[in-house]
N, C-alpha and C. Protein backbone atom coordinates (compact mmCIF):
# COMPACT_ATOMS: atom_id res chain seq x y z
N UNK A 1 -4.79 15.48 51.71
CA UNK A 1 -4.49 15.23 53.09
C UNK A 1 -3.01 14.98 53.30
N UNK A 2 -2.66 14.12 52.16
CA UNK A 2 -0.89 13.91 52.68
C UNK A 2 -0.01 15.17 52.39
N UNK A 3 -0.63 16.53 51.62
CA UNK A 3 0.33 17.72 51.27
C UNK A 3 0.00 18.30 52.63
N UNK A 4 -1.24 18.00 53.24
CA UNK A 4 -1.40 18.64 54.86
C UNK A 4 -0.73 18.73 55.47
N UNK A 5 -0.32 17.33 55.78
CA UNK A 5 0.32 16.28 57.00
C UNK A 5 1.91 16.81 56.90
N UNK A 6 2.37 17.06 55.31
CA UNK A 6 3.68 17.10 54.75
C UNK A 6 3.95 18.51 55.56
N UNK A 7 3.13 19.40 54.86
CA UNK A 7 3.53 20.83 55.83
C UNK A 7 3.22 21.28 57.09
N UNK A 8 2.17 20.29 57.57
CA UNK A 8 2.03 20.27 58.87
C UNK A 8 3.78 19.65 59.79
N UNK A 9 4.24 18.59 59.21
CA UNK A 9 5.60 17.98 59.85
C UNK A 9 6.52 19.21 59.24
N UNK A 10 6.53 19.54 58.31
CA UNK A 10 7.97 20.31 57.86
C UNK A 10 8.08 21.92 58.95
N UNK A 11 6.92 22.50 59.24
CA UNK A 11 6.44 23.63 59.50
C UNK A 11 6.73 22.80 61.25
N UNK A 12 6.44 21.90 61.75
CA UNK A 12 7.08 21.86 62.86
C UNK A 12 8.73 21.38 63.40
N UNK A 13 9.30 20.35 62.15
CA UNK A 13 10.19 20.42 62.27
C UNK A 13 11.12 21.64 62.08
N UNK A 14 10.83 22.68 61.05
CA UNK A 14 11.25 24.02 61.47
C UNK A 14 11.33 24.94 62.45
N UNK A 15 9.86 25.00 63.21
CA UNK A 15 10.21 25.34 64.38
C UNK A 15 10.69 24.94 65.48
N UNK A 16 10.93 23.09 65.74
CA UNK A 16 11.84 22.46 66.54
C UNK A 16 13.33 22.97 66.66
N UNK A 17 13.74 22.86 65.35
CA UNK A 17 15.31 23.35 64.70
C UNK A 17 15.44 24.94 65.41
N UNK A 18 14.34 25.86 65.15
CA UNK A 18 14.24 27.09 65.30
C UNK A 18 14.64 27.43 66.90
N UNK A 19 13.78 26.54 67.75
CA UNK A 19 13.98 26.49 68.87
C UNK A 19 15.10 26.14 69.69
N UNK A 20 15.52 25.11 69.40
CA UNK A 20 16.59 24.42 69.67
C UNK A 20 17.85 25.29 69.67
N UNK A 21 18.07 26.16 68.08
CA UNK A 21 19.05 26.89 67.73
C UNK A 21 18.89 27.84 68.96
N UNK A 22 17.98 28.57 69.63
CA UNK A 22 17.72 29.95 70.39
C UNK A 22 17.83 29.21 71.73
N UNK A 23 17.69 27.73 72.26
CA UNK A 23 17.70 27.45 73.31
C UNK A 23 16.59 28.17 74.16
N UNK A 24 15.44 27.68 73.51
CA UNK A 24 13.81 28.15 74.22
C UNK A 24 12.95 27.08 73.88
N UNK A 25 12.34 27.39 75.36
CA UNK A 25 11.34 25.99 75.35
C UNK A 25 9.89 27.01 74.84
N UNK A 26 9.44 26.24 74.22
CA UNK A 26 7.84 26.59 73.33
C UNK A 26 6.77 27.42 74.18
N UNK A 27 6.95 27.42 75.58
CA UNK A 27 6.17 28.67 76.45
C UNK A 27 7.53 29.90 76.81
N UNK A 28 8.43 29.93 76.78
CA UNK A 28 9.56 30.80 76.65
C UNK A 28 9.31 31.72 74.92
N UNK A 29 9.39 31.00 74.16
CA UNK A 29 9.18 31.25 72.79
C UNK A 29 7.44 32.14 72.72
N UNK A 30 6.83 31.78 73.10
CA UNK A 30 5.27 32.08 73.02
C UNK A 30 5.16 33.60 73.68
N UNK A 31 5.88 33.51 74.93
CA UNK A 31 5.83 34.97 75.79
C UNK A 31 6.26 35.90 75.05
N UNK A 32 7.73 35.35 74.69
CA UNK A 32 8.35 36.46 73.93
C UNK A 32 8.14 37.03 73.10
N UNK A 33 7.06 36.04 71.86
CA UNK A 33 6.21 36.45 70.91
C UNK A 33 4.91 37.85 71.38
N UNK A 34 4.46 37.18 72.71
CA UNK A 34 3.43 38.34 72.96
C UNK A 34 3.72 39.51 73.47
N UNK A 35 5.44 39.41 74.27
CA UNK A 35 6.14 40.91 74.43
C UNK A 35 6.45 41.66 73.16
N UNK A 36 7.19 40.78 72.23
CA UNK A 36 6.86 41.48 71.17
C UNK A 36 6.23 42.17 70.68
N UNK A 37 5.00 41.21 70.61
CA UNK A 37 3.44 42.16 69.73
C UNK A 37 2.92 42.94 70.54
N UNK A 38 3.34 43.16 71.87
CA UNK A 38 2.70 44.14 72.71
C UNK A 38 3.38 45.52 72.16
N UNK A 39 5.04 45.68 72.63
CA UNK A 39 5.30 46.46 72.13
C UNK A 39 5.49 47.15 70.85
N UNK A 40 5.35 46.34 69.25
CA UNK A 40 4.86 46.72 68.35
C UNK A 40 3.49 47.38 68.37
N UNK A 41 2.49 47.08 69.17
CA UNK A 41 1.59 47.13 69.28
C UNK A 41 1.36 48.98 69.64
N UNK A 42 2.19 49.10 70.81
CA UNK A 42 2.21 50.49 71.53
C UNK A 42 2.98 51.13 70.32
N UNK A 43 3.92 50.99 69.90
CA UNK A 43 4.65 52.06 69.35
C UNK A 43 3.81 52.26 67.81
N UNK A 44 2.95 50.93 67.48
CA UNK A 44 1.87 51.59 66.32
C UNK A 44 0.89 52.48 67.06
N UNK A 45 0.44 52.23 67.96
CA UNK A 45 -0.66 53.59 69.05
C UNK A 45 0.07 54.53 68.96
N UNK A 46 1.35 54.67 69.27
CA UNK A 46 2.37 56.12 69.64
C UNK A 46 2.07 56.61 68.34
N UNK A 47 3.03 55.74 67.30
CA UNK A 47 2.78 56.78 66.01
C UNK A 47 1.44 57.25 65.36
N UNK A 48 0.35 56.73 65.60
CA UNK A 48 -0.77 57.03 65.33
C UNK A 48 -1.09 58.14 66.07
N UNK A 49 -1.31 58.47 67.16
CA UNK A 49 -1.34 59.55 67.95
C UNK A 49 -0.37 60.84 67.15
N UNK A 50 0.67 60.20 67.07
CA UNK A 50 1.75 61.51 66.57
C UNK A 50 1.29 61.63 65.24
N UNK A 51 0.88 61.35 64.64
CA UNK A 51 0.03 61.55 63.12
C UNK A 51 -0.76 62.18 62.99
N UNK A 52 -1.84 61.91 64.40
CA UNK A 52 -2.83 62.78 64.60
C UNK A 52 -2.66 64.10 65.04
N UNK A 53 -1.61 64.31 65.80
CA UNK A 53 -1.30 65.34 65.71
C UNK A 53 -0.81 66.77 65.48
N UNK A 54 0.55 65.81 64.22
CA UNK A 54 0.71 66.24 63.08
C UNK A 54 -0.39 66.74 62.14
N UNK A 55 -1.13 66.03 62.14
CA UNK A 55 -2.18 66.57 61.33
C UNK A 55 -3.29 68.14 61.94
N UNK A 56 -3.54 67.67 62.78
CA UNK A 56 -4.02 68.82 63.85
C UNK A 56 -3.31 70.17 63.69
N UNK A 57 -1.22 69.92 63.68
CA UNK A 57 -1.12 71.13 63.91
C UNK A 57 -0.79 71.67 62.60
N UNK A 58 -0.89 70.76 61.47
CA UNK A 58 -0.54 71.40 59.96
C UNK A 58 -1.64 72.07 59.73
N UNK A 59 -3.44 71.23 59.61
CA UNK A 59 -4.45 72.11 59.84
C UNK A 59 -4.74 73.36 60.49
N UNK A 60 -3.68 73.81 62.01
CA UNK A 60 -4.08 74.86 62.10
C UNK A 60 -2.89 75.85 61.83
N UNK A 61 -1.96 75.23 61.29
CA UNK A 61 -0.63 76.28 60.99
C UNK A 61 -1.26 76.73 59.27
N UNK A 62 -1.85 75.76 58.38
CA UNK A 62 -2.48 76.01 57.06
C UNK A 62 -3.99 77.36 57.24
N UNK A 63 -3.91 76.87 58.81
CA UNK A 63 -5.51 77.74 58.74
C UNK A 63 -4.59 79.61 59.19
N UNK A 64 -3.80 79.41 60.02
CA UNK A 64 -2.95 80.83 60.07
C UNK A 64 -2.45 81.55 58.74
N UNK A 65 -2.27 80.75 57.76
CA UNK A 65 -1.11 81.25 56.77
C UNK A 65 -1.96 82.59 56.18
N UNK A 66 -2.76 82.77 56.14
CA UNK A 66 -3.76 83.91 55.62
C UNK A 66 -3.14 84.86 56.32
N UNK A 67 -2.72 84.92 57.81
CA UNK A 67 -2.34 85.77 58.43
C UNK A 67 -0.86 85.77 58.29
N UNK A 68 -0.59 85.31 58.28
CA UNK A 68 1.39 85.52 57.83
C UNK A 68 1.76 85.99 56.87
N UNK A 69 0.80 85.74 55.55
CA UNK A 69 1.21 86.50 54.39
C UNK A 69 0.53 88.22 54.60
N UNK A 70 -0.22 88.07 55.62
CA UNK A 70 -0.69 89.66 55.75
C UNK A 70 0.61 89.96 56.13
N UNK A 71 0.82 89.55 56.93
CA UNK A 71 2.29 90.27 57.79
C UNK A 71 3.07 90.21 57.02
N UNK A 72 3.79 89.47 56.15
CA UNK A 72 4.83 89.48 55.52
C UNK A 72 4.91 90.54 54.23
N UNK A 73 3.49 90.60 53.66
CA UNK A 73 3.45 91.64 52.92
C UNK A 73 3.66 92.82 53.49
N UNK A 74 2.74 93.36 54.73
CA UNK A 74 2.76 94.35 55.44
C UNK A 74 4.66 94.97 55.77
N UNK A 75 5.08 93.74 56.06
CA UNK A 75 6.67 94.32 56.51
C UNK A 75 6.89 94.56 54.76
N UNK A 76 7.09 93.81 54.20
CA UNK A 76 7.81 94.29 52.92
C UNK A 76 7.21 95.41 52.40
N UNK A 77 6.09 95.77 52.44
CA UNK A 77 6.00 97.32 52.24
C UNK A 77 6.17 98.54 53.08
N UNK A 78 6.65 98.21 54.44
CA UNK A 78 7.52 99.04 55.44
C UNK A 78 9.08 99.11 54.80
N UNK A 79 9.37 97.94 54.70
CA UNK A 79 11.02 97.97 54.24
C UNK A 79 11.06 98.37 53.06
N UNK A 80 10.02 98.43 52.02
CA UNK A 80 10.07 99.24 50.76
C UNK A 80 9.91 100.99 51.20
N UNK A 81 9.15 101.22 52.06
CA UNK A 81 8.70 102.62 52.27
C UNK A 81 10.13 103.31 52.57
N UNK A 82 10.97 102.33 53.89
CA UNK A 82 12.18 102.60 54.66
C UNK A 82 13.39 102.90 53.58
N UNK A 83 13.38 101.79 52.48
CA UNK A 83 14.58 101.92 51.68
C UNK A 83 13.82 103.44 49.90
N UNK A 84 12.87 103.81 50.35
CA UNK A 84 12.71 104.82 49.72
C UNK A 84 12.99 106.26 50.18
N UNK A 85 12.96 106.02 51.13
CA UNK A 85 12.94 107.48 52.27
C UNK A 85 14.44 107.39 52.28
N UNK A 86 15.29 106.36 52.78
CA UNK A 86 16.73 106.11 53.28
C UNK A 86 17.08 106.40 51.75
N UNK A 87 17.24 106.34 50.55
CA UNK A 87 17.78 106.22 49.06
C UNK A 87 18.43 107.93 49.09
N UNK A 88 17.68 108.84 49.37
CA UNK A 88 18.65 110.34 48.93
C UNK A 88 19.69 110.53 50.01
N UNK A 89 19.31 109.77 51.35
CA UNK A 89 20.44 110.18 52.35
C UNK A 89 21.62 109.17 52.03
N UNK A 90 21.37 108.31 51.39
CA UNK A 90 22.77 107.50 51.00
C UNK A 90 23.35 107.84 49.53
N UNK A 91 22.99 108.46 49.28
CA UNK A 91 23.08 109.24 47.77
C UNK A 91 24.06 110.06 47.92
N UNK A 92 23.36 111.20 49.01
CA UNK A 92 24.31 112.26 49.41
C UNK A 92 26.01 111.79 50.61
N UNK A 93 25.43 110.67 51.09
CA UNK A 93 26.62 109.89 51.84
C UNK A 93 27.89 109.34 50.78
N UNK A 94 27.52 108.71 49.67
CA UNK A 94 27.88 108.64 48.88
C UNK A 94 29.11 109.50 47.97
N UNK A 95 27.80 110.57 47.66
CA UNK A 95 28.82 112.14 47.27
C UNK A 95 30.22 112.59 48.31
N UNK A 96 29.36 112.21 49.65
CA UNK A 96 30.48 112.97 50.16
C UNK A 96 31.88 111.83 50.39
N UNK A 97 31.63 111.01 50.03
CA UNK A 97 33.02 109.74 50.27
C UNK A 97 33.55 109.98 49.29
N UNK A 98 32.81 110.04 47.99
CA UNK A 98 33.59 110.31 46.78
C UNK A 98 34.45 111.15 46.80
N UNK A 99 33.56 112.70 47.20
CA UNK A 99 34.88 113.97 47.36
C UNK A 99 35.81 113.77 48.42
N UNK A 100 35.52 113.18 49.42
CA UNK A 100 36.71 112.95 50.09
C UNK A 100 37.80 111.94 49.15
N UNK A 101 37.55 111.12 48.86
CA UNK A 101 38.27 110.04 48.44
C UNK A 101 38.81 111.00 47.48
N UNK A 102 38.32 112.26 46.52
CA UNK A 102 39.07 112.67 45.46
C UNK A 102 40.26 113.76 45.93
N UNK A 103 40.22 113.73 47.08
CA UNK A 103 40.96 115.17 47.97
C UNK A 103 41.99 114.15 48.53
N UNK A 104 42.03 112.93 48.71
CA UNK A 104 42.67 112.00 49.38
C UNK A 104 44.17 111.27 48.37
């Protein structure tokens, strides 16, 4: 009972001191506590929401990717087809810079 009593007085003389220092009376102090926890309160709702939705749109950007790698393959075997077809006309572009350059 007397280690009670002990931290029961020390735990209020701390917050006397506490108060005093901030110049707030104990219902000044109390409000401010519950503006506080209100707005902690909302901005843990906010980020929870934004989590959830994060999650939502990774699930459906993970559920697309099947289709992006179609496409991405699909172009890279256009731009393979393109730089096979384009290879003799830069060949011969080639030749002809050379002979110029050797006449030059």
């Amino acid at each position: 009972m007397k280690t009670f009593l002990k931290i029961a007085g020390a735990t209020t003389f701390v917050a006397g001191v506490y108060l005093y220092s901030r110049k707030q009376t104990p219902s000044e102090f109390v409000e401010q506590a519950k503006q506080t926890f209100n707005v902690k309160k909302a901005a843990v709702k906010d980020w929870q929401t934004a989590y959830g939705d994060f999650k939502k749109s990774l699930a459906h950007f993970q559920s697309q990717l099947p289709k992006v790698m179609e496409v991405i393959d699909d172009i890279q075997r256009d731009v393979d087809e393109a730089s096979f077809q384009i290879q003799p006309r830069i060949e011969e572009i080639n030749q002809i810079v050379n002979h110029l350059g050797e006449k030059a």
